[in-house]
Protein backbone atom coordinates (compact mmCIF):
# COMPACT_ATOMS: atom_id res chain seq x y z
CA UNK A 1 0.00 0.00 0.00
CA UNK A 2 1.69 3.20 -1.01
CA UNK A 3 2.08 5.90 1.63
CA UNK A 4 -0.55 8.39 0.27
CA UNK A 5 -3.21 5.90 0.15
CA UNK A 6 -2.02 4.73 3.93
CA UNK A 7 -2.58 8.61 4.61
CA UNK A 8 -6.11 8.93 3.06
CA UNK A 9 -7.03 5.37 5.05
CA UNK A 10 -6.05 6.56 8.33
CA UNK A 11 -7.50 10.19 7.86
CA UNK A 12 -10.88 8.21 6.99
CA UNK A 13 -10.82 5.98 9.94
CA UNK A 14 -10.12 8.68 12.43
CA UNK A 15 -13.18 10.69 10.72
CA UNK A 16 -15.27 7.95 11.74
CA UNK A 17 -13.98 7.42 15.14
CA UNK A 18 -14.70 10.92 15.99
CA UNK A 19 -18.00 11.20 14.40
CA UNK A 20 -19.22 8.47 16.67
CA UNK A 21 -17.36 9.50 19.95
CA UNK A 22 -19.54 12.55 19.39
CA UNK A 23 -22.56 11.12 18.93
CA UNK A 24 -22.39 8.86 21.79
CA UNK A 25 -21.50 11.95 23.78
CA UNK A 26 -24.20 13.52 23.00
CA UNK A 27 -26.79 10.68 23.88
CA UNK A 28 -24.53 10.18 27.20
CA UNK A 29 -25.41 13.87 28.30
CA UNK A 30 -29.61 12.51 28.03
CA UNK A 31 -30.11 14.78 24.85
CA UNK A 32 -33.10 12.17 23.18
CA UNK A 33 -35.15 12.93 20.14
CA UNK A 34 -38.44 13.76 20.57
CA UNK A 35 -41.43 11.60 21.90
CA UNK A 36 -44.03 13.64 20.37
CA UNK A 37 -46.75 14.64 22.48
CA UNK A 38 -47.51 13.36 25.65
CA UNK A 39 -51.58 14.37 25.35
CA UNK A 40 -53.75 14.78 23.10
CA UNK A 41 -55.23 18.29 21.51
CA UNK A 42 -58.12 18.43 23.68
CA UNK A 43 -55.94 17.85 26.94
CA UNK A 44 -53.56 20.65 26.26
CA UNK A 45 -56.39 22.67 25.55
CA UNK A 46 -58.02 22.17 28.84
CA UNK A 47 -54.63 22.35 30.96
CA UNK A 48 -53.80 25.74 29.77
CA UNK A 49 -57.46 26.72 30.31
CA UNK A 50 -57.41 25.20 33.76
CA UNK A 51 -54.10 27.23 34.30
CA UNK A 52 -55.33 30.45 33.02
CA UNK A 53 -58.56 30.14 35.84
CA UNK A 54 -55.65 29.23 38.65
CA UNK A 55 -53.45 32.55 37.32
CA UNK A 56 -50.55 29.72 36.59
CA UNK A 57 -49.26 31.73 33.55
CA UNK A 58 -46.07 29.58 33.04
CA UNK A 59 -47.99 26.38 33.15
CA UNK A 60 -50.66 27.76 30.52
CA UNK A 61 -47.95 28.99 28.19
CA UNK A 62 -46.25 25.35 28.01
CA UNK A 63 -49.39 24.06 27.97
CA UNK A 64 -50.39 26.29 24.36
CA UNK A 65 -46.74 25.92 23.02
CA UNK A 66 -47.34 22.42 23.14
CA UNK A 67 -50.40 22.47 21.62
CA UNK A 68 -49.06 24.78 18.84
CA UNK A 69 -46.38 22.18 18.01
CA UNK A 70 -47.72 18.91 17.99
CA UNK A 71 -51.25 20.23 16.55
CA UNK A 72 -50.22 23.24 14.17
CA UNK A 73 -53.87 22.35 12.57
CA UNK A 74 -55.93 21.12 14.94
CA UNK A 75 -59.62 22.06 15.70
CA UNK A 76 -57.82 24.36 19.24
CA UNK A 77 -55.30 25.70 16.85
CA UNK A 78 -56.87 29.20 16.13
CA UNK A 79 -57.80 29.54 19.68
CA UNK A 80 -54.62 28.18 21.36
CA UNK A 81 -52.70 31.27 19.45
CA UNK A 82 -55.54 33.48 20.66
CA UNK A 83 -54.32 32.52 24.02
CA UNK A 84 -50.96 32.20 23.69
CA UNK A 85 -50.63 35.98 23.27
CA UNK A 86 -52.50 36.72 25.75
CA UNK A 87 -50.88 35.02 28.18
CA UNK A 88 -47.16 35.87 26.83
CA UNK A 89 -48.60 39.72 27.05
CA UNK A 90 -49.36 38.67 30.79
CA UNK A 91 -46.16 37.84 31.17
CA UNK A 92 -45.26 40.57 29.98
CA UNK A 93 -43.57 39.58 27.22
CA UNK A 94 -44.62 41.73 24.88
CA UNK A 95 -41.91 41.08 22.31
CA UNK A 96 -43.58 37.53 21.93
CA UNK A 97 -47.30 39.12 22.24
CA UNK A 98 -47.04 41.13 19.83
CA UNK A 99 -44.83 38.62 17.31
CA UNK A 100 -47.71 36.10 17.98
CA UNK A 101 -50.18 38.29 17.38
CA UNK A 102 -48.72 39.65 13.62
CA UNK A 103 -48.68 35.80 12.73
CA UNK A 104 -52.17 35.32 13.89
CA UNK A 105 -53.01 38.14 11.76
CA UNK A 106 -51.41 36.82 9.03
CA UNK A 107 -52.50 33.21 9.22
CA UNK A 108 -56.12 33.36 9.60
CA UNK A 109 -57.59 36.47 8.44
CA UNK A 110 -61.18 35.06 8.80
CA UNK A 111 -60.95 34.38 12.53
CA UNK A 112 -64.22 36.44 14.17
CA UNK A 113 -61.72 37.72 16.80
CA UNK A 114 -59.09 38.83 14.58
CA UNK A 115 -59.82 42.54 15.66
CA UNK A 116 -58.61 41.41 19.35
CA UNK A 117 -55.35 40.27 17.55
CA UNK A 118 -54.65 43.72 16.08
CA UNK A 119 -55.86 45.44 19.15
CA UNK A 120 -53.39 43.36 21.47
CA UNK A 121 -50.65 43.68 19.24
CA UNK A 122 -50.94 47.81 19.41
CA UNK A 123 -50.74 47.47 23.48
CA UNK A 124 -47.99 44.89 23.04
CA UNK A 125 -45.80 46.91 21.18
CA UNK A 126 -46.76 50.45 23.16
CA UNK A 127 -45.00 48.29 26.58
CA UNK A 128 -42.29 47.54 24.61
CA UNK A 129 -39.75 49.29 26.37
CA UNK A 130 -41.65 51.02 29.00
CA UNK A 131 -39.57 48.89 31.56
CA UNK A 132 -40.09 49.23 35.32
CA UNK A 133 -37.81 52.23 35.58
CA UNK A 134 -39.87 54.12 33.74
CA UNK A 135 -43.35 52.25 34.98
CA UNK A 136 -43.19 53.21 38.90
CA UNK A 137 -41.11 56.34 38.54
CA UNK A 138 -42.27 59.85 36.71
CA UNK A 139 -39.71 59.21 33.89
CA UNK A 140 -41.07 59.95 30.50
CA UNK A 141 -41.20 57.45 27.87
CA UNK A 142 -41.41 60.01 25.20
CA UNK A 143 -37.73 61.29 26.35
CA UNK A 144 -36.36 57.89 25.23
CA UNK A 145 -36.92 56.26 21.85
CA UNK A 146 -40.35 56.17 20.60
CA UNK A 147 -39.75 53.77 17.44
CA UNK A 148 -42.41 51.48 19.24
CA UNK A 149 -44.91 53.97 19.78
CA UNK A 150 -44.99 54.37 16.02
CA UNK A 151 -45.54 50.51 15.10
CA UNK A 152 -48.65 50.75 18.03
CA UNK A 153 -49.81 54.61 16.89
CA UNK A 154 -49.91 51.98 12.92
CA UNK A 155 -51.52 49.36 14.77
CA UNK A 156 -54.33 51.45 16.23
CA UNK A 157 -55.08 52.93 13.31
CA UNK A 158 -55.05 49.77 11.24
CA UNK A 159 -57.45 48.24 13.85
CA UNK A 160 -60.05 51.20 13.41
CA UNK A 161 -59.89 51.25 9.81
CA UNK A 162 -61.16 47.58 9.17
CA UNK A 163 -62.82 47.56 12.12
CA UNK A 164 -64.58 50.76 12.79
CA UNK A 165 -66.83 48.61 14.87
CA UNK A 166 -64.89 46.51 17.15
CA UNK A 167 -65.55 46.35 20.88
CA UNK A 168 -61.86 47.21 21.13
CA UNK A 169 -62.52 51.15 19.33
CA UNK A 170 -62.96 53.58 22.34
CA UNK A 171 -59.68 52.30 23.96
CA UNK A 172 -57.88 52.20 20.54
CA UNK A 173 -58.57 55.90 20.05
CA UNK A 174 -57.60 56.86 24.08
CA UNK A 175 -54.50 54.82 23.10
CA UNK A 176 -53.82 56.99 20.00
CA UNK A 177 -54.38 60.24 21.79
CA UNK A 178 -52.07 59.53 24.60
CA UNK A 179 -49.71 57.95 21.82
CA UNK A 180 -49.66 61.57 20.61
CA UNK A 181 -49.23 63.29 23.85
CA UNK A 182 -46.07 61.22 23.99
CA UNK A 183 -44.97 62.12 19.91
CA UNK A 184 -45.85 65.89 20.83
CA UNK A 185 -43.93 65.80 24.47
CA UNK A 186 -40.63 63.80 22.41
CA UNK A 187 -40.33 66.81 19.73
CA UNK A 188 -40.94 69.51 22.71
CA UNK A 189 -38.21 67.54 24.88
CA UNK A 190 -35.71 68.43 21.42
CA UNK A 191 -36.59 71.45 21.76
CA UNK A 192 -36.05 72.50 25.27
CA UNK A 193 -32.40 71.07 24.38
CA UNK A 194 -31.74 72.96 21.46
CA UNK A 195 -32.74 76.41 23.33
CA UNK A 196 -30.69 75.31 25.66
CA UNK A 197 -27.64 74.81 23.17
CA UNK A 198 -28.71 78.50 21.50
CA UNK A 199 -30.30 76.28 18.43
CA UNK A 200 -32.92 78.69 17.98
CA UNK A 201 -33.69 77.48 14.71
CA UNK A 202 -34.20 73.96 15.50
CA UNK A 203 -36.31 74.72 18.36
CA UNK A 204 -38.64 75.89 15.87
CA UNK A 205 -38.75 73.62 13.68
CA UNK A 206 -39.23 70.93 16.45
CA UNK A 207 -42.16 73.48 17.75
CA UNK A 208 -43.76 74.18 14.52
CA UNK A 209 -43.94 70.48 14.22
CA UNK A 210 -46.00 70.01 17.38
CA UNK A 211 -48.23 73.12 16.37
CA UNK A 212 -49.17 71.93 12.70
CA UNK A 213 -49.33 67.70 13.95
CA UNK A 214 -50.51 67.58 17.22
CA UNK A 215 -52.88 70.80 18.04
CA UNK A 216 -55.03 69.11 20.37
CA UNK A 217 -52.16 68.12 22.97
CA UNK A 218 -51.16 69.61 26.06
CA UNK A 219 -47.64 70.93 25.05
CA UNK A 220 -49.19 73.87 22.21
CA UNK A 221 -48.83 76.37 24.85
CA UNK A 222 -45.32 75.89 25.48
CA UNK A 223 -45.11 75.31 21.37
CA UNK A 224 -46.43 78.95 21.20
CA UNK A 225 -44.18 80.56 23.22
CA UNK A 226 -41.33 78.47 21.85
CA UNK A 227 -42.10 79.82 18.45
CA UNK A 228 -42.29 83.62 20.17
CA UNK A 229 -39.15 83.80 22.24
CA UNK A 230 -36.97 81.51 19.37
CA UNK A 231 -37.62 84.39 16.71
CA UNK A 232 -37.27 86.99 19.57
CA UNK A 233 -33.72 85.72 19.88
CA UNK A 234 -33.23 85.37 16.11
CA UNK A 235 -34.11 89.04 15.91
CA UNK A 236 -37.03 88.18 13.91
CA UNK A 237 -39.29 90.88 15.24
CA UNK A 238 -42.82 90.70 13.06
CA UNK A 239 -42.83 86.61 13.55
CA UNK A 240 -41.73 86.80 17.09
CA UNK A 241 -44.88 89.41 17.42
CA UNK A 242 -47.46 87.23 15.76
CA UNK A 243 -46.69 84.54 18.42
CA UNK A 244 -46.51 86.51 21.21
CA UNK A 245 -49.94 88.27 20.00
CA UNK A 246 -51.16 84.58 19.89
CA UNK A 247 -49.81 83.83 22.67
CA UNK A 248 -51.57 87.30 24.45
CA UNK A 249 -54.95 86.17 23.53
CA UNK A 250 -54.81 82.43 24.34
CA UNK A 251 -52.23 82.23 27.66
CA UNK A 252 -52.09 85.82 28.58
CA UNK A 253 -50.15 84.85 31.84
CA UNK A 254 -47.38 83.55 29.47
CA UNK A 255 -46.59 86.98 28.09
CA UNK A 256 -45.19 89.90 30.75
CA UNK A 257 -45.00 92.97 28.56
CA UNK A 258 -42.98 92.61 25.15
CA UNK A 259 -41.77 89.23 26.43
CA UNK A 260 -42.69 86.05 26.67
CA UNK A 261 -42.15 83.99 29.62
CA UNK A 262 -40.91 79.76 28.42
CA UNK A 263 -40.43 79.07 31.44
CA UNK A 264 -44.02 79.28 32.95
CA UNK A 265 -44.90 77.18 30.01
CA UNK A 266 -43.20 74.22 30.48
CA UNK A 267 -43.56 71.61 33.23
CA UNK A 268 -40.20 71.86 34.78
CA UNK A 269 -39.00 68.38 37.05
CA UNK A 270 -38.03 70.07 41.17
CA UNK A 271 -34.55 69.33 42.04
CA UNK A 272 -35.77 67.17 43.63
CA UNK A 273 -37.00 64.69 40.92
CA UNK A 274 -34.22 65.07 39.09
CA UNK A 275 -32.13 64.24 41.67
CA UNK A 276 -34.07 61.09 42.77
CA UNK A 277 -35.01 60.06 38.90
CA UNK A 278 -38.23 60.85 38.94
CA UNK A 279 -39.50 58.92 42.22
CA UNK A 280 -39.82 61.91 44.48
CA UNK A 281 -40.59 65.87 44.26
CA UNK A 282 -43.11 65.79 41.60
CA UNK A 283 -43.24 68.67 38.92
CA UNK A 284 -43.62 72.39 39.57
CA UNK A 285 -46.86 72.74 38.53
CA UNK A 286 -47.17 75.17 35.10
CA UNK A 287 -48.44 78.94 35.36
CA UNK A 288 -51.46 77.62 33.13
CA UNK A 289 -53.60 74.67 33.21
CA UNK A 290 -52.84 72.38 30.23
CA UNK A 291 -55.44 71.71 28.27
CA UNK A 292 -56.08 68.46 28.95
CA UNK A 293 -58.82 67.91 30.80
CA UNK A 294 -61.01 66.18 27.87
CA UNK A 295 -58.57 63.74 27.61
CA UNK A 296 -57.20 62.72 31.19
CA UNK A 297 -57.93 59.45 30.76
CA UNK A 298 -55.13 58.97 28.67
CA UNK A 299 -52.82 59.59 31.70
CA UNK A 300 -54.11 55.92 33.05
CA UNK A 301 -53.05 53.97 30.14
CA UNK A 302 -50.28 52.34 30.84
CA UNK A 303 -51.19 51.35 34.01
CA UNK A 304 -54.61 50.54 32.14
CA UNK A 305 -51.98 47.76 29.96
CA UNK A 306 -52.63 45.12 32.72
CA UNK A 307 -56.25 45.11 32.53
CA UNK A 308 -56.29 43.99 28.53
CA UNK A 309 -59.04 40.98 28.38
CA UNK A 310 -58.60 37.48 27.62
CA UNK A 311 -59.80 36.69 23.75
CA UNK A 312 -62.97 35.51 23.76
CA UNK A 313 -63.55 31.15 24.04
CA UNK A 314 -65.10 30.14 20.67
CA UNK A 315 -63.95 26.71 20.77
CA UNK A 316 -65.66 25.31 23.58
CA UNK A 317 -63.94 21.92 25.49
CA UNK A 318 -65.89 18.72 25.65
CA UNK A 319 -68.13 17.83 28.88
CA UNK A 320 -65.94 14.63 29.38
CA UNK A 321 -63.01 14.70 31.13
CA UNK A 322 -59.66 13.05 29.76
CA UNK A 323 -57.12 11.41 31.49
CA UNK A 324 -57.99 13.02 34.87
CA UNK A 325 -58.19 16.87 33.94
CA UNK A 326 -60.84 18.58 35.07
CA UNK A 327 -62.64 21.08 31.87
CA UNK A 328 -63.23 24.29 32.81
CA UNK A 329 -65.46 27.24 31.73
CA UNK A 330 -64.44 29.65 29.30
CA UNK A 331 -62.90 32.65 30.42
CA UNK A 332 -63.82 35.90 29.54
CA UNK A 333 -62.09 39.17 31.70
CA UNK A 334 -64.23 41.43 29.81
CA UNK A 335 -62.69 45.20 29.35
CA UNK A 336 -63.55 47.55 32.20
CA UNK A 337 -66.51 49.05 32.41
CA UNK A 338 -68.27 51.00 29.55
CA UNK A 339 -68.22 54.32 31.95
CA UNK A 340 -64.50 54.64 31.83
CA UNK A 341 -63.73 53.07 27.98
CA UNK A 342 -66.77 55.49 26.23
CA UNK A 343 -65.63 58.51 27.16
CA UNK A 344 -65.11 59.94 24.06
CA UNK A 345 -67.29 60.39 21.46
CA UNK A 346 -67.46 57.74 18.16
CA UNK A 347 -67.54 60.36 16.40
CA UNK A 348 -64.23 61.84 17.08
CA UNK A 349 -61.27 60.89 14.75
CA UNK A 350 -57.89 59.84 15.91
CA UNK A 351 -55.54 62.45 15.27
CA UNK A 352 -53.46 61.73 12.52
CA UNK A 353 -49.51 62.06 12.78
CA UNK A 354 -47.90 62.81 9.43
């Protein structure tokens, strides 16, 4: 045997030796295939619906996973996804909520309670990044990136175009106005820090933007008399005089004389809260009242996030038990009551962003 074939023999052999160390180490570390499932459809059904009642939210999600891999077309399938973003949302993993809910969307766009998909998928992706600093302090979200409060502000709207009639409206359009409290409050926060810098200019563009787009918000007072005192440093006496004169008839206590005063505009953190984050001292209160008082229910929302209902049960289980679990009742959390979700009128469109 010539050396080169001795070579290729031995390189082939030790190929093989090490291809099946490896796969017996892999078996020795307990790493077995699959069994396939351990219940049937209807079992996994009723254990995540008996977990839901008992507020076992880990248990219910393994319960649906299962159920969505074993039975990807079952007769539970439609509702196991139903409920497996709701309960991912109550975990609040809203990443996976609102993923879930795009591919429920896009798999069956038939489903009677495919409204509830685009509805949870909006409050999904608005607590996407609203962690816990921000949740229990008075940190802003719209001072930190709002890129997710676009996708929900698209979501809303989506949901009250092709569904103008859904049970889920009157919160979709208090979500949308607080959504642009928050886009309104983000360009005002850029332009605090451009006066700041001396940026006149781009504090007013960033104003002008708040008083063309979002007109019915709290921060077009202190848009105003950004616009007014900008041009007053620019030198830019007849525009800095039309704002001022706006400003004169509208927030009188804003203007002292030929000038205008920002500062009373603008709700300015103590030293307090800025010192502590946000978790204590509070915010000097304005010189005016904001103009919010229609729409202070939007300053609930996010603690409103919680309090999303379970979808509906249109598949109903069986009366018979299986292998020793119990069936349970549908479940249906309902959204609060109609007092606090009809507050404003059907008539009234959501404001529209660009």
């Amino acid at each position: 045997m010539s050396r080169s074939n001795f070579t290729t023999l031995s390189l082939s052999l030790a190929l093989s030796i090490s291809l099946f160390t490896s796969g017996c180490a892999v078996f020795k570390r307990g790493d077995k295939p699959d069994a396939g499932p351990a219940f049937s459809e209807q079992v996994y059904y009723e254990r995540a619906q008996k977990s839901l009642l008992r507020n076992q939210l880990d248990d219910a999600t393994r319960a649906l996973e299962a159920l969505d891999t074993y039975y990807p077309t079952g007769a539970y399938t439609e509702q196991a996804q139903l409920d497996l973003m709701y309960t991912r949302f109550r975990q609040s993993d809203y990443t996976s909520a609102a993923s879930t809910a795009e591919r429920f969307i896009r798999l069956y766009p038939n489903n009677p309670q495919l409204d509830y998909a685009h509805y949870l998928r909006g409050v999904a992706n608005m607590e996407i990044g609203f962690d816990s600093l921000l949740r229990y302090t008075s940190l802003q979200q719209a001072h930190r990136d709002v890129g997710f409060l676009r996708i929900a502000y698209d979501n809303f709207n989506e949901l009250l175009q092709k569904y103008p009639n859904s049970r889920y409206r009157h919160d979709a359009i208090q979500r949308l106005q607080h959504i642009n409290q928050q886009f309104a409050e983000n360009e005002m926060n850029v332009a605090r820090y451009n006066i700041k810098r001396g940026a006149w200019v781009g504090a007013i563009q960033r104003a002008r933007w708040v008083l063309e787009y979002y007109p019915q918000t709290p921060q077009i007072p202190e848009a105003i008399a950004t616009l007014g005192y900008s041009y007053q440093q620019l030198g830019m006496t007849e525009q800095a005089k039309q704002y001022r004169d706006l400003l004169q008839l509208n927030y009188p206590n804003l203007v002292k004389g030929e000038q205008i005063n920002l500062k009373a505009a603008q709700l300015q953190p103590s030293l307090l809260n800025r010192l502590t984050l946000g978790i204590a001292g509070g915010r000097q209160k304005p010189v005016i009242t904001p103009a919010d008082q229609a729409n202070s229910v939007t300053q609930t929302i996010s603690q409103r996030a919680s309090a999303v209902p379970a979808p509906q049960q249109l598949v109903q289980p069986t009366t018979s038990t299986a292998e020793g679990v119990r069936i349970v009742p549908s479940i249906q959390l309902g959204l609060p009551a109609e007092s606090n979700t009809n507050s404003i009128s059907d008539s009234q469109p959501a404001d529209q962003t660009e």
